[in-house]
C-alpha atoms as a PDB file:
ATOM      1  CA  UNK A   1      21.682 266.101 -49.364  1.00  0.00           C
ATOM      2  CA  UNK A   2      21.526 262.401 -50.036  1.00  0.00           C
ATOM      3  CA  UNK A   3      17.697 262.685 -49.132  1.00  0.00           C
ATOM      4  CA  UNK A   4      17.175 265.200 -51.461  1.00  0.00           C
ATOM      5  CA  UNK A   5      19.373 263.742 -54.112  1.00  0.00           C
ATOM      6  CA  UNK A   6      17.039 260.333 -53.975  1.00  0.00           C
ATOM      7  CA  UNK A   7      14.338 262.411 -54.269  1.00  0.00           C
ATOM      8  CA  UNK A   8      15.395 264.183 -57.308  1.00  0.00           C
ATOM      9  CA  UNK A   9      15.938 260.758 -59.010  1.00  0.00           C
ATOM     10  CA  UNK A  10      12.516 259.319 -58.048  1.00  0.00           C
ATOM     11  CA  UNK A  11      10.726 262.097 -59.618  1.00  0.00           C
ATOM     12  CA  UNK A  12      12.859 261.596 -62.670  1.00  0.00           C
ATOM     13  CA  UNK A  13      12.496 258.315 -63.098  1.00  0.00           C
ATOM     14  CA  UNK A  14       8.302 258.854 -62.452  1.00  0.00           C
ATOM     15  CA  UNK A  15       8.549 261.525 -65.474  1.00  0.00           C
ATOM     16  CA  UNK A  16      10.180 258.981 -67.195  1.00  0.00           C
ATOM     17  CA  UNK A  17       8.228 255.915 -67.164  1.00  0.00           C
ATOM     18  CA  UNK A  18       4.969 257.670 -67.347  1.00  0.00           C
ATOM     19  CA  UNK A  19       5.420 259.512 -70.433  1.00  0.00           C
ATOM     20  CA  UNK A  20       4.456 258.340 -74.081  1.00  0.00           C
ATOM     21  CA  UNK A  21       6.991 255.534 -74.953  1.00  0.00           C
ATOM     22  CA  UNK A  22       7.298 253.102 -77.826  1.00  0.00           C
ATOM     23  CA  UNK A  23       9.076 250.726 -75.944  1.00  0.00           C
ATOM     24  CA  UNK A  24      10.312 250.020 -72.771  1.00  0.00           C
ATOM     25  CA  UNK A  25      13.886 250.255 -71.313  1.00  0.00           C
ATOM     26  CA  UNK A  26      15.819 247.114 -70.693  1.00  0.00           C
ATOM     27  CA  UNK A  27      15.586 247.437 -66.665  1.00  0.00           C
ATOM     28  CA  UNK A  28      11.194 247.475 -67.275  1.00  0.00           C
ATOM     29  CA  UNK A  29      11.411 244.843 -69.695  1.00  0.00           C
ATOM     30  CA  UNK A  30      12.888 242.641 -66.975  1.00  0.00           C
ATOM     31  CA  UNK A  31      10.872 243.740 -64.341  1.00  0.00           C
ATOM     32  CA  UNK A  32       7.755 243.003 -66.289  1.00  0.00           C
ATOM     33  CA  UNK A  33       8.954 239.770 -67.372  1.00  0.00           C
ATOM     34  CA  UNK A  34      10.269 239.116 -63.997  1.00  0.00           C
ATOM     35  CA  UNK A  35       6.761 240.202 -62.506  1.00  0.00           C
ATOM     36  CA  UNK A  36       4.912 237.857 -65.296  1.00  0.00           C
ATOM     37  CA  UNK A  37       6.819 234.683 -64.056  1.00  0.00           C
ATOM     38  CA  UNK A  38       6.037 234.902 -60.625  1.00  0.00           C
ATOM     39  CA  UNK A  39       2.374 235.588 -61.639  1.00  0.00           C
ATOM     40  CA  UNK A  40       2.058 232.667 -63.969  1.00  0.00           C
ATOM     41  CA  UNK A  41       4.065 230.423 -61.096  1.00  0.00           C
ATOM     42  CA  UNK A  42       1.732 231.554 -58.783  1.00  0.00           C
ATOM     43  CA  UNK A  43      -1.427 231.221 -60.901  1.00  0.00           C
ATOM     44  CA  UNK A  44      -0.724 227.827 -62.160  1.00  0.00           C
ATOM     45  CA  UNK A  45      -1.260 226.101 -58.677  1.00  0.00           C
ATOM     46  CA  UNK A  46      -3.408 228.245 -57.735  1.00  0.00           C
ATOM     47  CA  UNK A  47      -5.610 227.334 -60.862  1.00  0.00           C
ATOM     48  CA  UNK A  48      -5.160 223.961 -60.603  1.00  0.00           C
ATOM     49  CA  UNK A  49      -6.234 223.812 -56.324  1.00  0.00           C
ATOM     50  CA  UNK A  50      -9.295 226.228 -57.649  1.00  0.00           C
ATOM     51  CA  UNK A  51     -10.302 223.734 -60.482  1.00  0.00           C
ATOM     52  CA  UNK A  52      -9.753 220.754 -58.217  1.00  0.00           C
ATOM     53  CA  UNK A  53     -11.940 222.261 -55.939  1.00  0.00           C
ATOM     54  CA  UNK A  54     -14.714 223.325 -58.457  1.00  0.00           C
ATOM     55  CA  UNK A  55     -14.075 219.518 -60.251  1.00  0.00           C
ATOM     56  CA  UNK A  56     -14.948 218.544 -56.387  1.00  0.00           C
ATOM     57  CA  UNK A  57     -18.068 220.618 -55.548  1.00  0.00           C
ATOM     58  CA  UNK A  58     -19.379 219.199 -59.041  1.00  0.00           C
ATOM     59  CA  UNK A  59     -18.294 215.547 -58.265  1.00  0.00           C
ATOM     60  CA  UNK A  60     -20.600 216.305 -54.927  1.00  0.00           C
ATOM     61  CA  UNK A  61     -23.434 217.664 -56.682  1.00  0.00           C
ATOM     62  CA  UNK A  62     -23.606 214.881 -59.174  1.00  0.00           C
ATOM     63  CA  UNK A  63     -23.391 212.699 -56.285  1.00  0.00           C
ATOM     64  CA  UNK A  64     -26.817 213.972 -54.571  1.00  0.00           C
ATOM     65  CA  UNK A  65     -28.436 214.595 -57.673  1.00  0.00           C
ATOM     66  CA  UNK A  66     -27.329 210.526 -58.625  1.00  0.00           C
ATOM     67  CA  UNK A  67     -28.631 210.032 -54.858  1.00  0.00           C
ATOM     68  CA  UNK A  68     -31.933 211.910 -55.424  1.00  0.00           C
ATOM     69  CA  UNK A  69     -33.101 210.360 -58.742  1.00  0.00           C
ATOM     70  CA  UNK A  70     -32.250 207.076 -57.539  1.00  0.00           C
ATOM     71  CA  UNK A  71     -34.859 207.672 -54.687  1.00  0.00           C
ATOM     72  CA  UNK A  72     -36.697 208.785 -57.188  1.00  0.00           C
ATOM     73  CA  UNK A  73     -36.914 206.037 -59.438  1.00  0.00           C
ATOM     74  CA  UNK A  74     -37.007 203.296 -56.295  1.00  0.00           C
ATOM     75  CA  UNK A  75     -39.881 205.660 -55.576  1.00  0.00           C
ATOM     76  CA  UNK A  76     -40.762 204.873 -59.331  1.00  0.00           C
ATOM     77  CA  UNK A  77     -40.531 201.370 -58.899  1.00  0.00           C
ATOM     78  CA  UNK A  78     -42.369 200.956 -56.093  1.00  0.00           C
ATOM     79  CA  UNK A  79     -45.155 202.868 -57.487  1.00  0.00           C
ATOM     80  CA  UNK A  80     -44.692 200.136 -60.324  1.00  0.00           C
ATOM     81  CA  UNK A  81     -45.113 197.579 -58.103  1.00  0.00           C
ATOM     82  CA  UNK A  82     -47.631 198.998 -55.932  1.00  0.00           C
ATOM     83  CA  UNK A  83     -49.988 199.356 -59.317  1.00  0.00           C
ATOM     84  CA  UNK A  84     -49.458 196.130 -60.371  1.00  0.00           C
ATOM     85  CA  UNK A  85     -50.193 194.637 -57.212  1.00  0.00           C
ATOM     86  CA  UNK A  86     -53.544 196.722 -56.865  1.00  0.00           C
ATOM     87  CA  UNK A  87     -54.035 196.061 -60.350  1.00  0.00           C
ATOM     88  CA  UNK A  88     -53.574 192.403 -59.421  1.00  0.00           C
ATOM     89  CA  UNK A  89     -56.045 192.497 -56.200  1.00  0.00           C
ATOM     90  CA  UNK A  90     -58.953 194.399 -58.578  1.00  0.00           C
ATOM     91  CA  UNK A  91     -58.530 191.115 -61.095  1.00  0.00           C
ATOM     92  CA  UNK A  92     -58.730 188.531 -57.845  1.00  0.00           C
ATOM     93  CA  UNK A  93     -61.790 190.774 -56.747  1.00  0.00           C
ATOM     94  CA  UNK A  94     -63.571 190.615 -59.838  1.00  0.00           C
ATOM     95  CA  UNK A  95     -62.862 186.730 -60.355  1.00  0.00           C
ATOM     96  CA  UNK A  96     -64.147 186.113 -56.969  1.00  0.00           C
ATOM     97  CA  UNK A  97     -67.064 188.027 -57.184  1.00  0.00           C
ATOM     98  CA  UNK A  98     -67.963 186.940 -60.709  1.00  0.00           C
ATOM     99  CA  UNK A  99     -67.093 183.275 -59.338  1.00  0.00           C
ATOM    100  CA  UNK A 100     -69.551 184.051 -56.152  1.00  0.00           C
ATOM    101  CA  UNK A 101     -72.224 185.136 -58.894  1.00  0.00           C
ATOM    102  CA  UNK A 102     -72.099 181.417 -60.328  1.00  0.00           C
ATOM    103  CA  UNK A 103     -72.578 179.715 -56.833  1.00  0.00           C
ATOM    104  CA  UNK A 104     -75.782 180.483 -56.863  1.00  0.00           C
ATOM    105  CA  UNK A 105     -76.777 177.118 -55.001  1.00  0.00           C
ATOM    106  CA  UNK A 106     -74.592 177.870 -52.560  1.00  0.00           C
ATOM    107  CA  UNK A 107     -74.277 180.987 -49.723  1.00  0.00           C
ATOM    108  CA  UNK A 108     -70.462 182.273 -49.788  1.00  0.00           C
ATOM    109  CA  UNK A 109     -68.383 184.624 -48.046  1.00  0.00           C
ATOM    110  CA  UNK A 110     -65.733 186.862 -48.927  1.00  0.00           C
ATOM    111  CA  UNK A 111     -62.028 186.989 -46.812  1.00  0.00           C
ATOM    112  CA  UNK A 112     -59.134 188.029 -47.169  1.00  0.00           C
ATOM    113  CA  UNK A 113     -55.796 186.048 -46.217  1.00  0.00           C
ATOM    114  CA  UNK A 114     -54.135 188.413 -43.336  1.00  0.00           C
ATOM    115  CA  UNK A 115     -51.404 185.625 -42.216  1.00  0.00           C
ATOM    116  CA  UNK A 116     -49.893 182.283 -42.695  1.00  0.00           C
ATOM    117  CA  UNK A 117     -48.307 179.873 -40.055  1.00  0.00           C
ATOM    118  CA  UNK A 118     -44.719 180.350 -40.071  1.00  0.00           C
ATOM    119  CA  UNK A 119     -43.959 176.600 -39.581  1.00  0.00           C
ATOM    120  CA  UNK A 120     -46.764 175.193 -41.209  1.00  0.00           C
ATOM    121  CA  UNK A 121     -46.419 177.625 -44.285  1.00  0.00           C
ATOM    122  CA  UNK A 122     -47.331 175.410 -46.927  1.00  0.00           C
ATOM    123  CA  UNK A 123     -50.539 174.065 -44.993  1.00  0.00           C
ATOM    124  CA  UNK A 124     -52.522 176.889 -42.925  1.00  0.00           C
ATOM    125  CA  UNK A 125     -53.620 179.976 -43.294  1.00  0.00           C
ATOM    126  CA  UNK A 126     -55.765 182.629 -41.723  1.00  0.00           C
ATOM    127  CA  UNK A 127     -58.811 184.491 -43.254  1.00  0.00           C
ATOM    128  CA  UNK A 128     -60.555 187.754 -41.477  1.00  0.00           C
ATOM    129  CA  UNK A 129     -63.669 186.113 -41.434  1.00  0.00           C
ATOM    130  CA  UNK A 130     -65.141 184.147 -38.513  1.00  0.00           C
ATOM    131  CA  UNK A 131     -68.422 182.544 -36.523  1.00  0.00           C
ATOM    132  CA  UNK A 132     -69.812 186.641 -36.739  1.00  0.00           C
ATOM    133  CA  UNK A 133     -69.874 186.077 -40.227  1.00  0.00           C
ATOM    134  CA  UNK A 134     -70.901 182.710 -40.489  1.00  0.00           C
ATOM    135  CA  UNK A 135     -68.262 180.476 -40.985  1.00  0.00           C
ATOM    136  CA  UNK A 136     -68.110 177.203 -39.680  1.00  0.00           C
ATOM    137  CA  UNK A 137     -65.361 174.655 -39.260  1.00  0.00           C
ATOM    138  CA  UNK A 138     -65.723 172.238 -42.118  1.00  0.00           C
ATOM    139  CA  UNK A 139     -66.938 174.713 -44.741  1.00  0.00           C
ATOM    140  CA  UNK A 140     -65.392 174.369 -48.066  1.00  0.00           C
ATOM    141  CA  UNK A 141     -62.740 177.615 -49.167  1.00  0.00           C
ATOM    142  CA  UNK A 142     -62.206 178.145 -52.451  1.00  0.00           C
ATOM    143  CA  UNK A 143     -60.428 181.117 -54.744  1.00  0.00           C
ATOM    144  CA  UNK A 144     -61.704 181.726 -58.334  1.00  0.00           C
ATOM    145  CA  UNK A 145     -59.314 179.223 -59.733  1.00  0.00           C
ATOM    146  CA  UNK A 146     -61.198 176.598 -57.603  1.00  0.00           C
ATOM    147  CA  UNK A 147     -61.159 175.038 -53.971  1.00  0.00           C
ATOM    148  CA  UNK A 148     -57.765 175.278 -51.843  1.00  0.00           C
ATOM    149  CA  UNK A 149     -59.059 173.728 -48.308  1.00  0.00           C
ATOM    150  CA  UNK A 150     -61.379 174.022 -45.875  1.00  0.00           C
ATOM    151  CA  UNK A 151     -62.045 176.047 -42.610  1.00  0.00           C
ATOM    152  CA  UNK A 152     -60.047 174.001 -39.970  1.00  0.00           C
ATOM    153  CA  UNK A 153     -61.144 175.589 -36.844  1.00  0.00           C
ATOM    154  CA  UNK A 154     -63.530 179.795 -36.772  1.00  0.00           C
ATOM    155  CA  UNK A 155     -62.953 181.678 -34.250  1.00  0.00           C
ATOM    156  CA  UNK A 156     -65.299 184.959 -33.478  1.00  0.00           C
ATOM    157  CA  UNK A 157     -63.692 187.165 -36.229  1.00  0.00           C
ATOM    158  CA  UNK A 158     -61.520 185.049 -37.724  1.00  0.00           C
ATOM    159  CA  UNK A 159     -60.884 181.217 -38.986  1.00  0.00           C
ATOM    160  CA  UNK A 160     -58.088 179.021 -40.041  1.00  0.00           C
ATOM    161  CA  UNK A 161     -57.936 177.438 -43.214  1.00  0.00           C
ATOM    162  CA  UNK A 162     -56.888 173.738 -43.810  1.00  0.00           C
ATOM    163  CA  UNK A 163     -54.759 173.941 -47.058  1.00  0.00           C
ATOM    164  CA  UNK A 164     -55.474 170.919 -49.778  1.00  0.00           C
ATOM    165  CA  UNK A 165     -51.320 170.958 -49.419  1.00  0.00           C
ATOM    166  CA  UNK A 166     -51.647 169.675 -45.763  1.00  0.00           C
ATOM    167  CA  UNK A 167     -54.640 167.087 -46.408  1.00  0.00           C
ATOM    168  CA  UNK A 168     -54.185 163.861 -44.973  1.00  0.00           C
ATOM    169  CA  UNK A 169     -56.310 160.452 -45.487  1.00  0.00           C
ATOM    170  CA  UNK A 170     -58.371 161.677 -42.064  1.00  0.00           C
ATOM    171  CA  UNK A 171     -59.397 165.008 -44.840  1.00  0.00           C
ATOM    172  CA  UNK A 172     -61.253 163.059 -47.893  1.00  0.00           C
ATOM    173  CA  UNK A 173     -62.740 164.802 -50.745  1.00  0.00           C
ATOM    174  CA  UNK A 174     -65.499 163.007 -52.867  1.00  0.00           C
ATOM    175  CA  UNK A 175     -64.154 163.551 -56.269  1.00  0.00           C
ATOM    176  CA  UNK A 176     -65.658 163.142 -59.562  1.00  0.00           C
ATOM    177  CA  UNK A 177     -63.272 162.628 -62.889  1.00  0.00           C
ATOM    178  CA  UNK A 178     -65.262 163.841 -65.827  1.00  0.00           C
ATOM    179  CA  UNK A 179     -64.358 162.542 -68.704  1.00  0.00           C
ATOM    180  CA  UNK A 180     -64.803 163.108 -72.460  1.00  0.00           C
ATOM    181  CA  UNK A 181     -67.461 161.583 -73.820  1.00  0.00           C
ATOM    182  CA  UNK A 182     -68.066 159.388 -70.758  1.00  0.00           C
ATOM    183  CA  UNK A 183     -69.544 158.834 -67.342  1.00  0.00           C
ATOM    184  CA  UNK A 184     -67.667 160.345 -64.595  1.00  0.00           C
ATOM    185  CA  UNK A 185     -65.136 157.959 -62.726  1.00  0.00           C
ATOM    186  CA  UNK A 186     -65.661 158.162 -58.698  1.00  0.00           C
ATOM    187  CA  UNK A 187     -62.531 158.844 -56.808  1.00  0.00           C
ATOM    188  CA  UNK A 188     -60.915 160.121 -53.404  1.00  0.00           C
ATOM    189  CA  UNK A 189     -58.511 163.081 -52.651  1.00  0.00           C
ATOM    190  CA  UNK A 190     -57.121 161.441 -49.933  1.00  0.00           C
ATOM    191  CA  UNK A 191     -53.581 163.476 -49.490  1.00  0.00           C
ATOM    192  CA  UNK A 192     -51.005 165.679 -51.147  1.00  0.00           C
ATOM    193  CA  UNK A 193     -47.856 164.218 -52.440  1.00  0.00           C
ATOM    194  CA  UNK A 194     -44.746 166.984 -51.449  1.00  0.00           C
ATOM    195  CA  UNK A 195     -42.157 166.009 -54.030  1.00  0.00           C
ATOM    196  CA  UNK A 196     -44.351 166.685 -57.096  1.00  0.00           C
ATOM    197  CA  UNK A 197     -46.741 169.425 -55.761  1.00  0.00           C
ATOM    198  CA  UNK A 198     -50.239 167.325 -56.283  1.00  0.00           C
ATOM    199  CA  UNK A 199     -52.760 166.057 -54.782  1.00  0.00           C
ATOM    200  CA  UNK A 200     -53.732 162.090 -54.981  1.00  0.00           C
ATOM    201  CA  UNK A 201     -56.767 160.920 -56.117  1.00  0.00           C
ATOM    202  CA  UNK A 202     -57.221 157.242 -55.031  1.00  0.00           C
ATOM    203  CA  UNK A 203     -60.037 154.753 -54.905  1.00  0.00           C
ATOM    204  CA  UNK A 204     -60.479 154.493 -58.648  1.00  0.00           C
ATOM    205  CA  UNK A 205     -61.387 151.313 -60.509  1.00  0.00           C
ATOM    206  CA  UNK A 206     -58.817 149.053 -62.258  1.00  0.00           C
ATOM    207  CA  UNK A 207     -61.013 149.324 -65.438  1.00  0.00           C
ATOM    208  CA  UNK A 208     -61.918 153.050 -65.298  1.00  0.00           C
ATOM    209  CA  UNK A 209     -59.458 154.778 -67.884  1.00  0.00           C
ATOM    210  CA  UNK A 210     -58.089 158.084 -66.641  1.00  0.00           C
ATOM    211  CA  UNK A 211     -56.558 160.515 -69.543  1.00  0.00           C
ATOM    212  CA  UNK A 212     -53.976 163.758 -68.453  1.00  0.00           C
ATOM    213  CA  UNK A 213     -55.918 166.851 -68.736  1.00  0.00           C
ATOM    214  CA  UNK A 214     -59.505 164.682 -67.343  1.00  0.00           C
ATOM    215  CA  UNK A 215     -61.294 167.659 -64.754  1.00  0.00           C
ATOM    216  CA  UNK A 216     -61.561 166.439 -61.223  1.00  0.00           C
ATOM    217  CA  UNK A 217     -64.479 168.196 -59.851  1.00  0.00           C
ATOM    218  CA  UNK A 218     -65.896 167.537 -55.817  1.00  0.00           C
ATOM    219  CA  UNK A 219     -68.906 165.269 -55.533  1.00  0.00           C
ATOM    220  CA  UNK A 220     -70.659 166.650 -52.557  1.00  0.00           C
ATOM    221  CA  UNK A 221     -71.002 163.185 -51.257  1.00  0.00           C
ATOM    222  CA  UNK A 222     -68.957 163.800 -48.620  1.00  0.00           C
ATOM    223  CA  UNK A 223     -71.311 165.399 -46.580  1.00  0.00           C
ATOM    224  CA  UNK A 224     -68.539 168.626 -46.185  1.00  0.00           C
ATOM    225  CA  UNK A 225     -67.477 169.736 -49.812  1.00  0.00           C
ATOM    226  CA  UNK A 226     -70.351 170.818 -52.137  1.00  0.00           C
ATOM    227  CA  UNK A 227     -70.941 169.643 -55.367  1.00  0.00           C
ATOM    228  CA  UNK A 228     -69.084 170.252 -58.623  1.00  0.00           C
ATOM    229  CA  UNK A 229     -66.261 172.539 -57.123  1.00  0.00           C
ATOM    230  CA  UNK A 230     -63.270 172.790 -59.506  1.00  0.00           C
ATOM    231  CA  UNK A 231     -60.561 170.965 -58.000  1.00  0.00           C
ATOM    232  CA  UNK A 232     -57.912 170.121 -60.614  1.00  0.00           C
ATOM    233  CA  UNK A 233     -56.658 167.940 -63.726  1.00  0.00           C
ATOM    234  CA  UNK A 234     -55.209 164.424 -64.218  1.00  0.00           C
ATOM    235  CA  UNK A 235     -51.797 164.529 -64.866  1.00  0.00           C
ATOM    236  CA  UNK A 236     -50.723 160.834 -63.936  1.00  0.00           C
ATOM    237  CA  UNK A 237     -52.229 157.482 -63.197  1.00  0.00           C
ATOM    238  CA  UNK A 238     -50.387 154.374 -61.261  1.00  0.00           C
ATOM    239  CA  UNK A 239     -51.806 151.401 -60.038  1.00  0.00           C
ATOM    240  CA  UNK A 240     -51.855 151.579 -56.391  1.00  0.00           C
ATOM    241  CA  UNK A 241     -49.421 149.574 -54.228  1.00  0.00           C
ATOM    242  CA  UNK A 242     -51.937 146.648 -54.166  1.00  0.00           C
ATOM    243  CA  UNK A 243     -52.985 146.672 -57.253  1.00  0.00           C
ATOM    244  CA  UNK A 244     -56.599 146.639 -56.785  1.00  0.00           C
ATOM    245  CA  UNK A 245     -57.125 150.297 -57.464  1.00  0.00           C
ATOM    246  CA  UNK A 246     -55.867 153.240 -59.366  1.00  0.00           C
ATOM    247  CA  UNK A 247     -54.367 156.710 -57.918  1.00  0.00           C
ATOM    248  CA  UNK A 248     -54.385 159.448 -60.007  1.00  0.00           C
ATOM    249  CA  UNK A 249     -51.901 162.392 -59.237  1.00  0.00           C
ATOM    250  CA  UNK A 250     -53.834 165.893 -60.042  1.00  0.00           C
ATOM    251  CA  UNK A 251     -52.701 169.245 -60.128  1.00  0.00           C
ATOM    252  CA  UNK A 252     -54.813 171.928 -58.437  1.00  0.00           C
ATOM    253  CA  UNK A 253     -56.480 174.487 -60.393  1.00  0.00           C
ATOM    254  CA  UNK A 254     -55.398 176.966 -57.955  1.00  0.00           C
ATOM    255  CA  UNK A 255     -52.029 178.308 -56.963  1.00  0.00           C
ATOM    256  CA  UNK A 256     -51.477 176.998 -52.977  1.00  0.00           C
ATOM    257  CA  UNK A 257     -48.929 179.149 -52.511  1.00  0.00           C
ATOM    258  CA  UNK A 258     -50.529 182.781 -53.786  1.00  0.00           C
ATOM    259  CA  UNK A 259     -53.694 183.496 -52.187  1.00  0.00           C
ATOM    260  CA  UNK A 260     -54.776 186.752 -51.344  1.00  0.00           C
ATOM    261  CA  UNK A 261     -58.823 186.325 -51.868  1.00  0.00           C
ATOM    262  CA  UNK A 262     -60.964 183.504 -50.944  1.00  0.00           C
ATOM    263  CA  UNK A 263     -64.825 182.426 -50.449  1.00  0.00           C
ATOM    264  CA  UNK A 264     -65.661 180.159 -47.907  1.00  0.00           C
ATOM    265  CA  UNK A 265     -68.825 178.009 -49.422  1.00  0.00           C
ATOM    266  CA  UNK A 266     -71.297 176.934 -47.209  1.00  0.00           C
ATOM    267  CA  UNK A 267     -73.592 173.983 -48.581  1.00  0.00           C
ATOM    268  CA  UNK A 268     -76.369 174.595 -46.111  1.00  0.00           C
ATOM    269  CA  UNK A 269     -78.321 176.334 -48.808  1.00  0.00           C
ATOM    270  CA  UNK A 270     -77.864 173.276 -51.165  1.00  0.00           C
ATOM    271  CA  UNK A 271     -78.886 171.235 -48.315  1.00  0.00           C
ATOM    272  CA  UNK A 272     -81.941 173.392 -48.090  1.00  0.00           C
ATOM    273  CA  UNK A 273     -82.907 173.332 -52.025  1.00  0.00           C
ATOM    274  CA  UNK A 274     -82.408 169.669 -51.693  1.00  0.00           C
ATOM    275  CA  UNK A 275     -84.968 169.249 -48.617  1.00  0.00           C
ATOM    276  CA  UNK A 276     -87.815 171.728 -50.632  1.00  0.00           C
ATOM    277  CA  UNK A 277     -87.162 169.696 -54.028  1.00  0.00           C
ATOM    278  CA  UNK A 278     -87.534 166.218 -51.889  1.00  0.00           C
ATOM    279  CA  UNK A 279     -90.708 167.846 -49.979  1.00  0.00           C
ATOM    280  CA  UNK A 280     -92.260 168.903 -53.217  1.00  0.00           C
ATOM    281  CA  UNK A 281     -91.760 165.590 -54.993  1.00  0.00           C
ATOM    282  CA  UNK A 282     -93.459 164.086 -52.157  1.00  0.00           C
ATOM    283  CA  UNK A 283     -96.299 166.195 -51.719  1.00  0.00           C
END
């Protein structure tokens, strides 16, 4: 009986909730409302973990995409850097080979700088050019700018260059000053002074007068250097310690410390003009 009775009132209360109503009773009101509170406490932290989560995920992905274009634009950069450098090479090339065009007296060959002594930094480096290509210890080496040493010691493939940096008085350079609107003034690059990054040009007469900005060029009466190699300008002239002479302080046409490109001059063509020229006059 009480089965049946509770089945009776289920089926009553299904006919009465499913059919056409304006409104609901007070009992469904509350159980909706009831039902609609535990949703929306459910829903709100379950919102917020799920937009956490998604705010996450997005953080990530803006992470790798920040990672990826800032390989990108290091990639960028470098690309930069690698053009300019090329771009920089090409310019050195050209100078050097229009430079090599205006030797014409002379017989030069083309290196490239491949190292540089670690301790001696500032006073050797090494060219991929040796004896197999004809260089020769002594033999002037120059960049476009104008001479930076000379060939300290060749090996079979390659050669070490005396920088003008690490000159000493036992590595002279027959210098001449020329000079506006007069005769050149003879002089010796007989060493490099550290502190102020030039080389010193000694030797010169009491009554020569020396302006900044005179062109110190070689002499070629050295017997080693050839003649009329651009080595730097005047920037300073002192009396000597003695008194009897002048030194000049000159700064190098060319940058010691960024070489890439060089041309190691041999004068034995020079030598060889001069020896025709003297034969011819005598004959």
């Amino acid at each position: 009986m009480i089965v049946l009775l509770g089945f009776i009132v289920l089926v009553t209360l299904i006919g009465f909730s499913i059919r056409d109503r304006d409104s609901l009773s007070t009992p469904e009101k509350f159980l909706q409302d009831s039902v609609g509170w535990m949703q929306t406490i459910f829903h709100k932290p379950v919102s917020f973990v799920d937009t956490t989560v998604e705010n996450v995920q997005d953080m990530f992905n803006v992470y790798e995409q920040n990672q990826v274009l800032k390989t990108r634009l290091s990639e960028y950069k470098g690309v930069i850097q690698e053009n300019q450098r090329l771009n920089k090479e090409v310019d050195e090339l050209q100078d050097t080979l229009g430079k090599s065009e205006g030797l014409s007296d002379y017989s030069s060959i083309q290196a490239t700088v491949i190292a540089r002594s670690s301790d001696r930094w500032f006073e050797q480096m090494t060219i991929n050019k040796g004896e197999e290509d004809g260089v020769e210890k002594d033999m002037a080496v120059m960049t476009s700018d104008g001479l930076v040493g000379k060939v300290k010691s060749a090996g079979a493939f390659h050669s070490t260059v005396l920088l003008l940096s690490g000159f000493d008085r036992s590595n002279k350079i027959s210098s001449w000053v020329v000079r506006e609107d007069k005769e050149e003034a003879f002089g010796l690059i007989e060493g490099y002074d550290d502190e102020s990054g030039r080389l010193l040009l000694e030797g010169i007469k009491l009554d020569e007068e020396l302006e900044p900005g005179d062109t110190v060029i070689s002499s070629g009466l050295g017997g080693v250097f050839p003649s009329n190699l651009r080595i730097g300008t005047v920037e300073e002239v002192v009396n000597d310690q003695y008194g009897l002479t002048k030194t000049a302080y000159v700064e190098p046409f060319a940058d010691l410390f960024d070489i890439n490109h060089v041309m190691v001059v041999d004068r034995s063509v020079e030598t060889i003009d001069t020896s025709n020229e003297a034969e011819g006059d005598e004959s």
